[in-house]
Protein backbone atom coordinates (compact mmCIF):
# COMPACT_ATOMS: atom_id res chain seq x y z
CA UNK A 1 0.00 0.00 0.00
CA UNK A 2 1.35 3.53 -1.25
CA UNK A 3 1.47 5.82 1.58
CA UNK A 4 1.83 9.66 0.63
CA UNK A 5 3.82 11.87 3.70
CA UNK A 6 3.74 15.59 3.49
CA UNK A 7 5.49 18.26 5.37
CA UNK A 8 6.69 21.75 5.21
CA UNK A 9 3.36 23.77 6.23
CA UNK A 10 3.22 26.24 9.14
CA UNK A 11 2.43 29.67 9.79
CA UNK A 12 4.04 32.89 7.95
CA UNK A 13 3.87 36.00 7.69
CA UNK A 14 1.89 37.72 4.08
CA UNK A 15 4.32 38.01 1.60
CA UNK A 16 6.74 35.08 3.04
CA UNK A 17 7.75 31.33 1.51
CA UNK A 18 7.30 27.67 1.98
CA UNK A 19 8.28 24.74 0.42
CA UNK A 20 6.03 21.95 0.78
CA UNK A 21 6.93 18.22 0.22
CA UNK A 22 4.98 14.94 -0.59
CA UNK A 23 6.90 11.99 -0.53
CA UNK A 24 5.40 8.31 -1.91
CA UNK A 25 6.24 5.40 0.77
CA UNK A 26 7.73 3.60 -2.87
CA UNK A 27 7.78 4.15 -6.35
CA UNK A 28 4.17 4.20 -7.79
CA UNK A 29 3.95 1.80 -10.79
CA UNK A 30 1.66 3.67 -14.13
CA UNK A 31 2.43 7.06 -12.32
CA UNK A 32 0.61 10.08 -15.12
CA UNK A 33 0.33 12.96 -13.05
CA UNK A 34 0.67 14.15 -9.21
CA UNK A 35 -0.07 17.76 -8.13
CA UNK A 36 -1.66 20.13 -5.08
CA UNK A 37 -5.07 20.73 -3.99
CA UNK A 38 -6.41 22.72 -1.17
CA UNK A 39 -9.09 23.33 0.70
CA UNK A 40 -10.01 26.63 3.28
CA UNK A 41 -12.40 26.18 5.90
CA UNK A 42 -16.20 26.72 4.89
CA UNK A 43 -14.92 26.40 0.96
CA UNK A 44 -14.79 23.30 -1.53
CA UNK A 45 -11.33 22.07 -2.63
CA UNK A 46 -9.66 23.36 -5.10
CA UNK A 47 -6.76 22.60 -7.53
CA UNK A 48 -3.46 24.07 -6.63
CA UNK A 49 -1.30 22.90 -9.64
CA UNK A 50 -0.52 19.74 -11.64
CA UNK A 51 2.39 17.92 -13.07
CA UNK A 52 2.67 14.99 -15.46
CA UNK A 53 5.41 12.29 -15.68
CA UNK A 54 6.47 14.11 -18.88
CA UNK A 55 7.08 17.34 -17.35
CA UNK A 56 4.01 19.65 -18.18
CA UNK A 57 2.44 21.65 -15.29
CA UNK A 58 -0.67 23.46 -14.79
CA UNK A 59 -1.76 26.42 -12.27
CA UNK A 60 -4.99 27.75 -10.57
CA UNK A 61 -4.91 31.27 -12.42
CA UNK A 62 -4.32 32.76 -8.53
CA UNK A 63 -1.23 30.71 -8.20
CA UNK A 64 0.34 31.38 -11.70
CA UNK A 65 3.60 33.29 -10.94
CA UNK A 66 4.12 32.81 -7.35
CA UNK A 67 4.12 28.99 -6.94
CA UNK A 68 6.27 26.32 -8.73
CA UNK A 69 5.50 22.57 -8.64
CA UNK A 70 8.53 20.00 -9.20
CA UNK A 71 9.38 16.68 -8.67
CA UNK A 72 12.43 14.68 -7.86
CA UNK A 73 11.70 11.18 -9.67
CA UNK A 74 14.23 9.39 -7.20
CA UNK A 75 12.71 10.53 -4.22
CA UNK A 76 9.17 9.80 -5.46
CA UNK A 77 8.94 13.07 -4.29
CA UNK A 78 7.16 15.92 -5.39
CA UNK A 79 7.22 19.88 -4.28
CA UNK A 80 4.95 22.79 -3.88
CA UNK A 81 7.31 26.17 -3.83
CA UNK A 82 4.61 29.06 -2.34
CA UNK A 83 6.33 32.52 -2.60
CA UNK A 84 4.35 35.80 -2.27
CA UNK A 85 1.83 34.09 0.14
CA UNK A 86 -1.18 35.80 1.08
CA UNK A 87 -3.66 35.46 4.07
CA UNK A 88 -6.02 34.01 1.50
CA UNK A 89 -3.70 31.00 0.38
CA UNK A 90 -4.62 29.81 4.30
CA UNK A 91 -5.53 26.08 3.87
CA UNK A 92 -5.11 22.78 4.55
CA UNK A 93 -3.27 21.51 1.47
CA UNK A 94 -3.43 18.16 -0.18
CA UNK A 95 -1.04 16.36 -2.49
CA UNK A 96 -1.87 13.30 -4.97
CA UNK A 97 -0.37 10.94 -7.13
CA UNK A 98 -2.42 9.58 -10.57
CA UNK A 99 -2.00 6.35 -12.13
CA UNK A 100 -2.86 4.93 -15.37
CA UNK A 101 -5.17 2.87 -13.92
CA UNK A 102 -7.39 4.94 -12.06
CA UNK A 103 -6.02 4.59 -8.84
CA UNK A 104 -4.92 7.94 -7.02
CA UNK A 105 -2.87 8.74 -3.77
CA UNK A 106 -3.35 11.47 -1.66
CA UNK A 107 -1.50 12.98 1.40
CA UNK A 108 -3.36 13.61 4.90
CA UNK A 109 -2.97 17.20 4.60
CA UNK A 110 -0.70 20.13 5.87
CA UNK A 111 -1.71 22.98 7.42
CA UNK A 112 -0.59 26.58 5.67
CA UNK A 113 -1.84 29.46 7.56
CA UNK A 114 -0.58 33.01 6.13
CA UNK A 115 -0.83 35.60 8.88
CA UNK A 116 0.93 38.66 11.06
């Protein structure tokens, strides 16, 4: 069983960084895409940004510019760079991993609050 492990949320002040991590518990076999959701209290989840196994990525058009997703493919690891955060990017955020075979992963969650 593929166990997802995230990490790097916390509090910060508006206009800081953080770099969050998802690690798979082993490599994920027919692995197509992996990427960030989120979700704020009282509102639905939403997509954060996407990345397939080729390389492409995709961005919520109030992410585009300030966060980056990567991967490290020998980690099984992938990343969630948040600069210029902003009180409303507060939210529990989710990562997942998407196989061919209509199977997905998902992480329990970390905790970004953006506040002075």
């Amino acid at each position: 069983q593929v166990q997802l492990a995230e990490s790097g949320g916390g509090l910060v002040q508006p206009g800081g960084s953080l770099r969050l991590s998802c690690a798979a518990s082993k490599t994920i076999f027919g692995l197509k895409a992996m990427g960030w959701y989120r979700q704020a209290p009282g509102k639905q989840r939403e997509l954060v940004a996407t990345m397939t196994t080729g390389g492409s990525t995709g961005y919520a058009d109030s992410m585009k510019g300030r966060f980056t997703i990567s991967r490290d493919s020998a980690k099984n690891t992938v990343y969630l760079q948040m600069n210029g955060l902003e009180p409303e990017d507060t939210a529990v955020y989710y990562c997942y991993f998407d196989t061919i075979f209509s199977r997905d992963y998902w992480g329990q969650g970390t905790q970004v609050t953006v506040s002075s």
